[in-house]
N, C-alpha and C. Protein backbone atom coordinates (compact mmCIF):
# COMPACT_ATOMS: atom_id res chain seq x y z
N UNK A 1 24.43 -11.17 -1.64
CA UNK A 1 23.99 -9.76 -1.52
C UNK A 1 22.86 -9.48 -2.50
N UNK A 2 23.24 -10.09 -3.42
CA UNK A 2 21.84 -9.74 -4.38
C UNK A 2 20.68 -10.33 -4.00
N UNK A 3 20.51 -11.31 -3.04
CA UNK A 3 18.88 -11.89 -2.76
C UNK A 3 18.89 -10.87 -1.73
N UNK A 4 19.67 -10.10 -1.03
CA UNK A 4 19.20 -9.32 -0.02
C UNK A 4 18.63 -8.33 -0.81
N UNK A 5 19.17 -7.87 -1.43
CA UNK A 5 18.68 -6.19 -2.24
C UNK A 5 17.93 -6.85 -3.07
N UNK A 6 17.14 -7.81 -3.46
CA UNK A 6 15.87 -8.18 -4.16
C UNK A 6 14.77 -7.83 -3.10
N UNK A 7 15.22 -8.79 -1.58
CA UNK A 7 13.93 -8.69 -0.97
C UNK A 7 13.81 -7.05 -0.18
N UNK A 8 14.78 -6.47 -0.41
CA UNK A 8 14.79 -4.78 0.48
C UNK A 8 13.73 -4.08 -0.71
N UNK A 9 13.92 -4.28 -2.26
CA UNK A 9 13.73 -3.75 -2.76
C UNK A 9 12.10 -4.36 -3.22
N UNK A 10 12.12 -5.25 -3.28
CA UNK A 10 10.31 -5.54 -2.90
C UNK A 10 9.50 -5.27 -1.94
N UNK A 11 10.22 -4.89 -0.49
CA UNK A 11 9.44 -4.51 0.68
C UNK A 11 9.02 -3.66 0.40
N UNK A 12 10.32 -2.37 -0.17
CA UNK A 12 10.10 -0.84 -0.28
C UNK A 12 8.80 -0.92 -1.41
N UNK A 13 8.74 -1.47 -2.34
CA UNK A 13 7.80 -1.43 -3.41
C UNK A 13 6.42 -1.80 -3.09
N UNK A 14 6.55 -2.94 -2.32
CA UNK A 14 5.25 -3.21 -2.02
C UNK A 14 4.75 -1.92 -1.03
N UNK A 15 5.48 -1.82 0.25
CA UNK A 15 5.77 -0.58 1.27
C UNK A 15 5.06 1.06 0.39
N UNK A 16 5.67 1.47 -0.62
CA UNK A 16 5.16 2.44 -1.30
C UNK A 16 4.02 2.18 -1.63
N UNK A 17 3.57 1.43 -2.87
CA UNK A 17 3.00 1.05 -3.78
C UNK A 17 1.73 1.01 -2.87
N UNK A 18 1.80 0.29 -2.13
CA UNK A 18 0.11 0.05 -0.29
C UNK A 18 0.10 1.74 -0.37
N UNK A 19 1.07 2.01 0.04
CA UNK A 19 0.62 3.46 0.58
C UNK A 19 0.59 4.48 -0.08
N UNK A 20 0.53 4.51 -1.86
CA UNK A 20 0.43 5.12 -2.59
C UNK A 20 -1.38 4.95 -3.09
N UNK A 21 -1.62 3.64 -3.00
CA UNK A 21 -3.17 2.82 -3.19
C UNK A 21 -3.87 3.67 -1.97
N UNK A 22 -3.56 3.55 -1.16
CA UNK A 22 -4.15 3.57 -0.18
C UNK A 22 -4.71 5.67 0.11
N UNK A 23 -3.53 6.58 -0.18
CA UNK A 23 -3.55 7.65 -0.38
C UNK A 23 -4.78 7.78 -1.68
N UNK A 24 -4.43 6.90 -2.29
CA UNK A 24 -5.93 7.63 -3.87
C UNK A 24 -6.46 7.17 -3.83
N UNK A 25 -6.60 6.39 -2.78
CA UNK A 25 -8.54 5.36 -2.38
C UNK A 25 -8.93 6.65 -1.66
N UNK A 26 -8.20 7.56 -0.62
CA UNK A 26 -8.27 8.37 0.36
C UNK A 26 -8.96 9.46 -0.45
N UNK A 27 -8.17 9.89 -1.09
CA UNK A 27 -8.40 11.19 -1.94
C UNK A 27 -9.99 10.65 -3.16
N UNK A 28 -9.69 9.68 -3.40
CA UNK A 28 -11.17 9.77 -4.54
C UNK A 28 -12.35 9.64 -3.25
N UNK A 29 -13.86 10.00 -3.77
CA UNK A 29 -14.50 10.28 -3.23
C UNK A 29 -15.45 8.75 -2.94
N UNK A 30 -15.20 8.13 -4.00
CA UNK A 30 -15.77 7.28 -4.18
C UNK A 30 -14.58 5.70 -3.59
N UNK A 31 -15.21 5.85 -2.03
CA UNK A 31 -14.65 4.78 -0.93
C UNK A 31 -15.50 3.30 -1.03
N UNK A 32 -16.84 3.79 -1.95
CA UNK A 32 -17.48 2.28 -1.84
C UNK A 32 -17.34 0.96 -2.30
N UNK A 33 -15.96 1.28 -3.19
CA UNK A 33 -15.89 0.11 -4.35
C UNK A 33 -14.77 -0.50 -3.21
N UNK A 34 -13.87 -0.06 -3.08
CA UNK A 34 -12.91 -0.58 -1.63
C UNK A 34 -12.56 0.12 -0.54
N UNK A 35 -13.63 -0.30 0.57
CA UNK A 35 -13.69 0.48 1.53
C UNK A 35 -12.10 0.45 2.57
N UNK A 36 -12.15 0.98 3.26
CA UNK A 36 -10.47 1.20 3.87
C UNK A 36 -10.56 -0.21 4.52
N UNK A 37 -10.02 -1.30 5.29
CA UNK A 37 -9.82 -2.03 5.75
C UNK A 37 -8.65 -1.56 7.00
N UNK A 38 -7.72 -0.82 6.72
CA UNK A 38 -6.34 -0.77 7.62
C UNK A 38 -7.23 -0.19 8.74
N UNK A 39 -7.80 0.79 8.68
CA UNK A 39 -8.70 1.61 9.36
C UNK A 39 -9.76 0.73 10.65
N UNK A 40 -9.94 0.14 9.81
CA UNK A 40 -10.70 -1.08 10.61
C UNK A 40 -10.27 -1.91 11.38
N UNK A 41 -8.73 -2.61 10.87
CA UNK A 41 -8.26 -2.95 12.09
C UNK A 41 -7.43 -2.77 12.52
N UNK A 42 -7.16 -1.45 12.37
CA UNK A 42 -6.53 -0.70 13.84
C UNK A 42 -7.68 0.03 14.56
């Protein structure tokens, strides 16, 4: 049980953590240093 709730709990982290990056790439104005990629390929 504990390698399960290691890897649940790294998904969620990584899972947040992308979409926490990804929200204050959004919000700063300045997109040129890393431009969106997800955006692109979808």
């Amino acid at each position: 049980m504990s390698d399960l709730r290691k890897v649940i709990y790294l998904v969620l982290v990584i899972y947040l953590g992308f979409r926490g990056y990804s929200l204050f790439l959004a919000d700063k104005p300045e997109s040129e240093v890393m431009p969106p990629i997800s955006e692109e390929e979808r």
